[in-house]
Protein backbone atom coordinates (compact mmCIF):
# COMPACT_ATOMS: atom_id res chain seq x y z
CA UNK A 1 -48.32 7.03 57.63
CA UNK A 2 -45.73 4.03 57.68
CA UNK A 3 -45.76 4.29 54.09
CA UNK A 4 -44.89 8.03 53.97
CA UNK A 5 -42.93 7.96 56.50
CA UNK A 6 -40.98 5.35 54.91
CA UNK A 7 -40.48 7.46 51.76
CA UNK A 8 -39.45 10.32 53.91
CA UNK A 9 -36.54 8.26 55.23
CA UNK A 10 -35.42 7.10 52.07
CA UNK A 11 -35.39 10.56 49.83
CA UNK A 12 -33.59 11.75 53.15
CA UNK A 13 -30.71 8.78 53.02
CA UNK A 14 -30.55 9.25 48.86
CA UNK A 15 -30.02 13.09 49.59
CA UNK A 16 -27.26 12.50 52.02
CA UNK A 17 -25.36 10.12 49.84
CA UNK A 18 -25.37 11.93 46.85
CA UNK A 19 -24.72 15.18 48.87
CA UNK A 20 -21.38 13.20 50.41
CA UNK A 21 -20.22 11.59 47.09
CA UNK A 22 -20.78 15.45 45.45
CA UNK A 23 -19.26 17.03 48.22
CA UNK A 24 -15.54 15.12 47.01
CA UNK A 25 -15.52 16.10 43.74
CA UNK A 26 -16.03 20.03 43.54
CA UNK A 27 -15.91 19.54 39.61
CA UNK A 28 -19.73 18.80 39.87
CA UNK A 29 -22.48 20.43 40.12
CA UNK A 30 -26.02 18.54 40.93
CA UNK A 31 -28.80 19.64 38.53
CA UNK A 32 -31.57 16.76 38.91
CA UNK A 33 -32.63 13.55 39.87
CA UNK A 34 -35.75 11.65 42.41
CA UNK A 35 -34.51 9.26 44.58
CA UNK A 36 -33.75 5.60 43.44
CA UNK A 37 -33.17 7.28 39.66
CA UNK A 38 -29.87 8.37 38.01
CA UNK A 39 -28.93 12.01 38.63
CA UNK A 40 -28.12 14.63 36.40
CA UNK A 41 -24.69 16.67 37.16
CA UNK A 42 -23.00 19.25 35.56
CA UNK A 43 -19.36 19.26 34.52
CA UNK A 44 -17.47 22.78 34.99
CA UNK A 45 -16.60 22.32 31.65
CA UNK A 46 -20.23 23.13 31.05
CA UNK A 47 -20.98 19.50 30.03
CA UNK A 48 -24.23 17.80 31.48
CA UNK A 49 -24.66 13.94 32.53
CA UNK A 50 -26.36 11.32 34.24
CA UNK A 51 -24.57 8.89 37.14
CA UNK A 52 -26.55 6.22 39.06
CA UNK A 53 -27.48 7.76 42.98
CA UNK A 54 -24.98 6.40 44.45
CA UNK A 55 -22.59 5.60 41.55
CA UNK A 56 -20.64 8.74 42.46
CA UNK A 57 -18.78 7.52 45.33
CA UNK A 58 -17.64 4.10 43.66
CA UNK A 59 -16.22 6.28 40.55
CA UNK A 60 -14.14 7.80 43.15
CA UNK A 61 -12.63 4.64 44.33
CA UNK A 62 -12.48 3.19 41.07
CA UNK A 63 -11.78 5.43 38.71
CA UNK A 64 -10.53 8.44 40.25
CA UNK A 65 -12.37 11.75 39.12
CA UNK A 66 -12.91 10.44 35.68
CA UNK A 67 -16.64 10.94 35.16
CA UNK A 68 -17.23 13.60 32.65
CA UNK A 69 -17.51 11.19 29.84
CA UNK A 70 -15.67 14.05 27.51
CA UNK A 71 -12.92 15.85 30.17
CA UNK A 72 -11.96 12.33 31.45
CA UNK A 73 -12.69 9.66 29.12
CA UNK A 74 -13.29 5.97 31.18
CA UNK A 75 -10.86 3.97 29.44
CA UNK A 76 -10.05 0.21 30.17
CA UNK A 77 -7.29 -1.04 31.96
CA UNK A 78 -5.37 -2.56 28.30
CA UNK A 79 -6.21 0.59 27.30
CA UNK A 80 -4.85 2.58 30.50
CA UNK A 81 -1.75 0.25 30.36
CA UNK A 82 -0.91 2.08 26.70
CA UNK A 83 -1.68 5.71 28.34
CA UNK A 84 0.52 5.81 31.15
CA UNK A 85 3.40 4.73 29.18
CA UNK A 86 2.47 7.06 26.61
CA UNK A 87 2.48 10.14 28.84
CA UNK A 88 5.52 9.27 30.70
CA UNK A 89 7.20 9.26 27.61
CA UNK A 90 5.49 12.80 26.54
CA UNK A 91 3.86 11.58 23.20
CA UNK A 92 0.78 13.54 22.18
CA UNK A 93 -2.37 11.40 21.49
CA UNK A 94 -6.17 11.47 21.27
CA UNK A 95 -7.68 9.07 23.46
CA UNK A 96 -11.49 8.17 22.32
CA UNK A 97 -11.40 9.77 18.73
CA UNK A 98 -14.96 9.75 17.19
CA UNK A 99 -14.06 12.09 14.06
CA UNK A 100 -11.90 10.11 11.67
CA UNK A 101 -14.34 7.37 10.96
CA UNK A 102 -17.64 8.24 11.84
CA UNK A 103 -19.77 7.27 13.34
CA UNK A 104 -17.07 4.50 14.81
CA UNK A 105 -14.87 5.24 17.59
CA UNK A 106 -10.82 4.83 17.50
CA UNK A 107 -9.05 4.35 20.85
CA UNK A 108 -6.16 6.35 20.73
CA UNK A 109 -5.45 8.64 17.76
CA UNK A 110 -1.42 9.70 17.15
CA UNK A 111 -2.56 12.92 14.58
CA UNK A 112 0.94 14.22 13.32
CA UNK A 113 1.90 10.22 12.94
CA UNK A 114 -1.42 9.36 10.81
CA UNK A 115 -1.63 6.71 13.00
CA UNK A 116 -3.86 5.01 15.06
CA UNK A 117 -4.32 2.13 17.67
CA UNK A 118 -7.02 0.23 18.67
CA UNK A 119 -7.51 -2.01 21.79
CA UNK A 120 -9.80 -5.37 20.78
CA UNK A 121 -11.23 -7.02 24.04
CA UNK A 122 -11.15 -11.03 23.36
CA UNK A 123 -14.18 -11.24 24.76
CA UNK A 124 -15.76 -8.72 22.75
CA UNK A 125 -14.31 -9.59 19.51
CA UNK A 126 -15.22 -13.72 19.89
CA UNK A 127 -17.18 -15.29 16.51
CA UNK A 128 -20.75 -14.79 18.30
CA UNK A 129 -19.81 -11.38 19.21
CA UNK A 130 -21.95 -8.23 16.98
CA UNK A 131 -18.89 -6.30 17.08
CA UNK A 132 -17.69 -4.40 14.28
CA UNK A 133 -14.70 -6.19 12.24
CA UNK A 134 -11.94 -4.85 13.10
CA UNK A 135 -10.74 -5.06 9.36
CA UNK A 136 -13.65 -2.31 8.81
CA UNK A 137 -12.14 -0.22 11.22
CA UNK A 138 -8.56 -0.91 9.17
CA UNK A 139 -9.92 -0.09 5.80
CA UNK A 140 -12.12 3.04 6.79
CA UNK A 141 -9.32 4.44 8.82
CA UNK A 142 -6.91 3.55 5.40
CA UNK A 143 -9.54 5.62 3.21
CA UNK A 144 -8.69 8.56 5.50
CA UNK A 145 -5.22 8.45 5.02
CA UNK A 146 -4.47 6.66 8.68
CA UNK A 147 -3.13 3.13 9.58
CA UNK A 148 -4.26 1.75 12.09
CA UNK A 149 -2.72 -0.52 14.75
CA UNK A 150 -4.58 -3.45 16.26
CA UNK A 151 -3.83 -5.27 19.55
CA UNK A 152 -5.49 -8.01 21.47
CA UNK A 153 -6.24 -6.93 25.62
CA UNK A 154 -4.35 -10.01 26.41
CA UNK A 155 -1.41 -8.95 24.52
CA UNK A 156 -1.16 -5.81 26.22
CA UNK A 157 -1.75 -7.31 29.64
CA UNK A 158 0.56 -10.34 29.12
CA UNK A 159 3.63 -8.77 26.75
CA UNK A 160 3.55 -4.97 27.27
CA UNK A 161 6.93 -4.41 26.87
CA UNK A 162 6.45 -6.46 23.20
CA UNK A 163 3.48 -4.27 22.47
CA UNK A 164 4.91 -0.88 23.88
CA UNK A 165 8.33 -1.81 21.57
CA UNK A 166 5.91 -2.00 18.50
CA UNK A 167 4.20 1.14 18.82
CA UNK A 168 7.24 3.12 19.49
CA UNK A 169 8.70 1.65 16.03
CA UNK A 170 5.49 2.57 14.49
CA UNK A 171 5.64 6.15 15.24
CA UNK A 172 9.35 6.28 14.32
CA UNK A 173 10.19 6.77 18.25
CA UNK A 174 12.21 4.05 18.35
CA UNK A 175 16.53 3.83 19.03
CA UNK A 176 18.11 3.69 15.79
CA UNK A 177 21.01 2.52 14.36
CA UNK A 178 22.57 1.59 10.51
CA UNK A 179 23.25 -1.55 9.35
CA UNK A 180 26.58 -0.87 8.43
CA UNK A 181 27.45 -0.63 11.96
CA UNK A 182 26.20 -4.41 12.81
CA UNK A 183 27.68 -7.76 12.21
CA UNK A 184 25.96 -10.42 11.20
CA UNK A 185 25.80 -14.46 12.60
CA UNK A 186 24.19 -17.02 12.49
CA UNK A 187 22.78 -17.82 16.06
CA UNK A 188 21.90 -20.93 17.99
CA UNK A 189 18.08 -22.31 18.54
CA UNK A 190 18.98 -21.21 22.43
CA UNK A 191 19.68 -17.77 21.48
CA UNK A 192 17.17 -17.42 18.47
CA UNK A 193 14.05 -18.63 21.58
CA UNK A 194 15.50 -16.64 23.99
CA UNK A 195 15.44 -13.49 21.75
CA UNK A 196 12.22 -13.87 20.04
CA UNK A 197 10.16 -14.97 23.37
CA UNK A 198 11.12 -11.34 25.08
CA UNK A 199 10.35 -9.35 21.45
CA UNK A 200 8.24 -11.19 19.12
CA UNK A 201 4.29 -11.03 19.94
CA UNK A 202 4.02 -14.73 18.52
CA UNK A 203 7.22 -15.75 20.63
CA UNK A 204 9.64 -18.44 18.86
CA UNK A 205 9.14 -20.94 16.66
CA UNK A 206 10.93 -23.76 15.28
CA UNK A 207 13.03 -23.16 12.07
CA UNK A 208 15.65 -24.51 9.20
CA UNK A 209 18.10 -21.17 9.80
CA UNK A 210 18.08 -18.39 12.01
CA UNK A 211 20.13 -15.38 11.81
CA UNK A 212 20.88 -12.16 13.74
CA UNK A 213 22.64 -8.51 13.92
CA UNK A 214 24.78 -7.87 16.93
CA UNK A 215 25.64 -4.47 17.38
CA UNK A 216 28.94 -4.13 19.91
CA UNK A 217 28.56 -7.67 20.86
CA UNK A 218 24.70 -7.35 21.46
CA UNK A 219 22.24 -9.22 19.58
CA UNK A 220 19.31 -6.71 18.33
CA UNK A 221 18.01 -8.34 15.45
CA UNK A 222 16.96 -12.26 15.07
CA UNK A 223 15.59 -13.88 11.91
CA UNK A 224 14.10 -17.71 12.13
CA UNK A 225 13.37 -19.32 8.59
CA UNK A 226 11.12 -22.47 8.11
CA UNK A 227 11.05 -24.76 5.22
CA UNK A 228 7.64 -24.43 3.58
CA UNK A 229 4.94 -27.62 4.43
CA UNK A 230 3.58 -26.94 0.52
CA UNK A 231 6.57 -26.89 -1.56
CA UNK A 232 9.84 -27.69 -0.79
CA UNK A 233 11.30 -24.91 -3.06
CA UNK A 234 10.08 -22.39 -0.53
CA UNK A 235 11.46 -20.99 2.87
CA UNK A 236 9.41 -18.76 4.95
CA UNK A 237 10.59 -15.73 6.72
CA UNK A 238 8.41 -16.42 9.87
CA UNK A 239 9.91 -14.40 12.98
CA UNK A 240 11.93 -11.43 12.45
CA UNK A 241 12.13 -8.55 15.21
CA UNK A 242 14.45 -6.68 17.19
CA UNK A 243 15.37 -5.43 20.54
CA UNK A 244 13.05 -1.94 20.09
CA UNK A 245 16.05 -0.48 18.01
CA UNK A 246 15.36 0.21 14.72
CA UNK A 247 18.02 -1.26 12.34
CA UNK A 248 17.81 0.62 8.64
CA UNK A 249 18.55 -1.43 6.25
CA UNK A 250 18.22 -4.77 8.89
CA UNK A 251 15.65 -6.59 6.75
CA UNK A 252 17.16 -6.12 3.81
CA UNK A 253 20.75 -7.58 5.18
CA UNK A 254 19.21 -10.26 6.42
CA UNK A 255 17.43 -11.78 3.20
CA UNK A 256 20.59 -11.15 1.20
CA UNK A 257 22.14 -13.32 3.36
CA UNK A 258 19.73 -15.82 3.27
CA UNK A 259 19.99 -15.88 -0.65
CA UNK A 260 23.89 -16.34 -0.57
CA UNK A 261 23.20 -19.32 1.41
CA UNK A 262 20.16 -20.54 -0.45
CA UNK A 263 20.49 -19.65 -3.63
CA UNK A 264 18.19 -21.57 -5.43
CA UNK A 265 15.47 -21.15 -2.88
CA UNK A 266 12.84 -18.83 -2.94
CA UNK A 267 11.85 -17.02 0.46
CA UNK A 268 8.53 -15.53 1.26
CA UNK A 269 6.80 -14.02 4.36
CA UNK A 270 3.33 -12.99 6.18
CA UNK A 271 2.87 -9.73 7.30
CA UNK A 272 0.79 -9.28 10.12
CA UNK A 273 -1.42 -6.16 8.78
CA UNK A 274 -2.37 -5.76 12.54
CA UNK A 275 1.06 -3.79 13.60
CA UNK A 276 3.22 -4.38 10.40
CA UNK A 277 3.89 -2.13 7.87
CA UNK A 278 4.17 -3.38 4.70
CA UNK A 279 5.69 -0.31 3.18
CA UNK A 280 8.74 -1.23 5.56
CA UNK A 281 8.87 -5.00 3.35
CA UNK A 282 8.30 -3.40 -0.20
CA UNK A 283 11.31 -0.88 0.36
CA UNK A 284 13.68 -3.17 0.95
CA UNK A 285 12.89 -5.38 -2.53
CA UNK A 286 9.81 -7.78 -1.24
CA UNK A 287 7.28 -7.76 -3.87
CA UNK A 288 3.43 -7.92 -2.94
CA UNK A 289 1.97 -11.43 -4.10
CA UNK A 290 -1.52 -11.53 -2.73
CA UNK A 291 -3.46 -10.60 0.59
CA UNK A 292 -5.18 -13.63 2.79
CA UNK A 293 -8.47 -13.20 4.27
CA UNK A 294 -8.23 -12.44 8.18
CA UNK A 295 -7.38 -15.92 10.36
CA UNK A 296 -9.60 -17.00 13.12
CA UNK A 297 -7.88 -18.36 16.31
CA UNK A 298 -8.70 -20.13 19.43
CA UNK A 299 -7.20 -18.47 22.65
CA UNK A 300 -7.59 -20.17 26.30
CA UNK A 301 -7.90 -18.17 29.46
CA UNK A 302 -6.71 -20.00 31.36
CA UNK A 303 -3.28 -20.82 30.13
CA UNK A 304 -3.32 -16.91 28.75
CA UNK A 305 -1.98 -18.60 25.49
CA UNK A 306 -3.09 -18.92 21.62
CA UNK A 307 -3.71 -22.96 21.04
CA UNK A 308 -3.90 -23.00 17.26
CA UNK A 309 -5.22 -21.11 14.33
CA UNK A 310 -6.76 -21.46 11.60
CA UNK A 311 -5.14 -22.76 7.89
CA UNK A 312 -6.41 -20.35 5.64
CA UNK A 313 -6.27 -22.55 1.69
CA UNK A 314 -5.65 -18.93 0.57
CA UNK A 315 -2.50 -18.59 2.42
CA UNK A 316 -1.26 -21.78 1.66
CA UNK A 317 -2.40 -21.41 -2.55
CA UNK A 318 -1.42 -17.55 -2.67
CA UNK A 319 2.30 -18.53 -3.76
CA UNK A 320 0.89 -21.02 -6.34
């Protein structure tokens, strides 16, 4: 009788839990489920799923009214972070698109742009990890006519603005302005750091020259060349960004400058595939040379900070 009666209490308490956490979100409808199992609901949409017994309530709290997994995609909170500042800015986007590159799921889909983004969870992503590599995602996305733009949580987290700057250049939403109408100086290691730590995802880093394009007195454009470790006949183009404004005809500027100052040096660069388009280097007289195999790198929680990566003998011998 104890037994029983115990039961009794318990299918009574499960039924007035999941009749409360139903009760705030008129969008569901119960359809099955025995107490201390997952329940079935129905969507008005018409779609069916399952939520723990008392799940319904938390998702509330947390999440809002996101629970039909189709209507209101869960997303994460990198992923969130890129959402919000994509709708307050009224760009269109598929969040969640499962279509492109099936059976494999891309995060946000820009369909008029060709374009895609995807948000890589360090933790997910680490060398022990099963994950798919992301440069599968890249190439399958490529066959299909998209590119695809790859981001790191913590980047999104710790340089948003950096991140949000790069995908508004990407889809061509970016401030523009011509060339013509900047000046062009050389700038100071204060001003080059400075520049480069609010709008360069790697941040600064030392260098033999650095240049930049003020427009009315404003510096929008920074450049920060490094002598080459392999051969001294070489300079590297290893930071260049702007300010979010898109400069036509900036890069271009910039490493005919550097040739009328070096003249007998050669300059190369390393695009980051991840949220560069090399199209953008090609059109403005860079010629392709080789592609290096994808770098590991070591990042530390704590400090929220890359400590090294790794020398890739392919990047180093691809000039040679």
């Amino acid at each position: 009788e104890i037994k029983s009666k115990t039961h009794k209490i318990n299918k009574a308490l499960f039924k007035e839990r999941r009749d409360k956490s139903l009760s705030k979100m008129p969008d569901l409808e119960f359809v099955s489920g025995d107490p201390g199992e997952e329940i079935m609901v129905r969507h008005t949409c018409g779609h069916e799923f399952s939520i723990g017994p008392f799940s319904a309530e938390k998702s509330i709290e947390n999440r809002g009214l996101r629970l039909c997994p189709q209507c209101h995609p869960r997303t994460s909170k990198p992923e969130a972070i890129l959402v919000e500042h994509l709708k307050k800015n009224s760009v269109s986007f598929e969040l969640h698109n499962r279509d492109l590159i099936k059976p494999y799921e891309l995060d946000i889909v820009f369909p008029e742009k060709k374009l895609a983004i995807e948000v890589n969870g360090i933790y997910w992503h680490q060398e022990s990890s099963r994950a798919l590599p992301l440069l599968t995602k890249f190439e399958m996305a490529e066959a299909v006519g998209y590119r695809v733009l790859h981001f790191w949580d913590f980047e999104i987290i710790d340089k948003e603005e950096i991140v949000q700057k790069l995908i508004f250049s990407n889809l061509g939403l970016s401030p523009k302005c011509s060339v013509l109408d900047c000046e062009f100086k050389e700038i100071s290691t204060k001003e080059a750091k400075s520049f480069l730590e609010k709008n360069h995802l790697q941040g600064y880093v030392k260098g033999a020259a650095r240049f930049g394009l003020t427009y009315k007195g404003e510096l929008k454009a920074c450049a920060v060349f490094t002598k080459s470790k392999i051969d001294k006949g070489i300079y590297v183009l290893s930071r260049f960004a702007s300010d979010g404004t898109t400069i036509e005809g900036g890069l271009s500027r910039i490493a005919s400058e550097f040739k009328i100052k070096f003249k007998d040096i050669k300059l190369v660069s390393y695009v980051d595939l991840r949220y560069t388009n090399v199209d953008e280097y090609l059109e403005n007289g860079w010629i392709l040379e080789g592609q290096t195999a994808p770098l590991q790198f070591w990042y530390y929680t704590k400090l929220k900070r890359i400590l090294s990566k790794e020398i890739s003998l392919e990047k180093t011998n691809i000039f040679k």
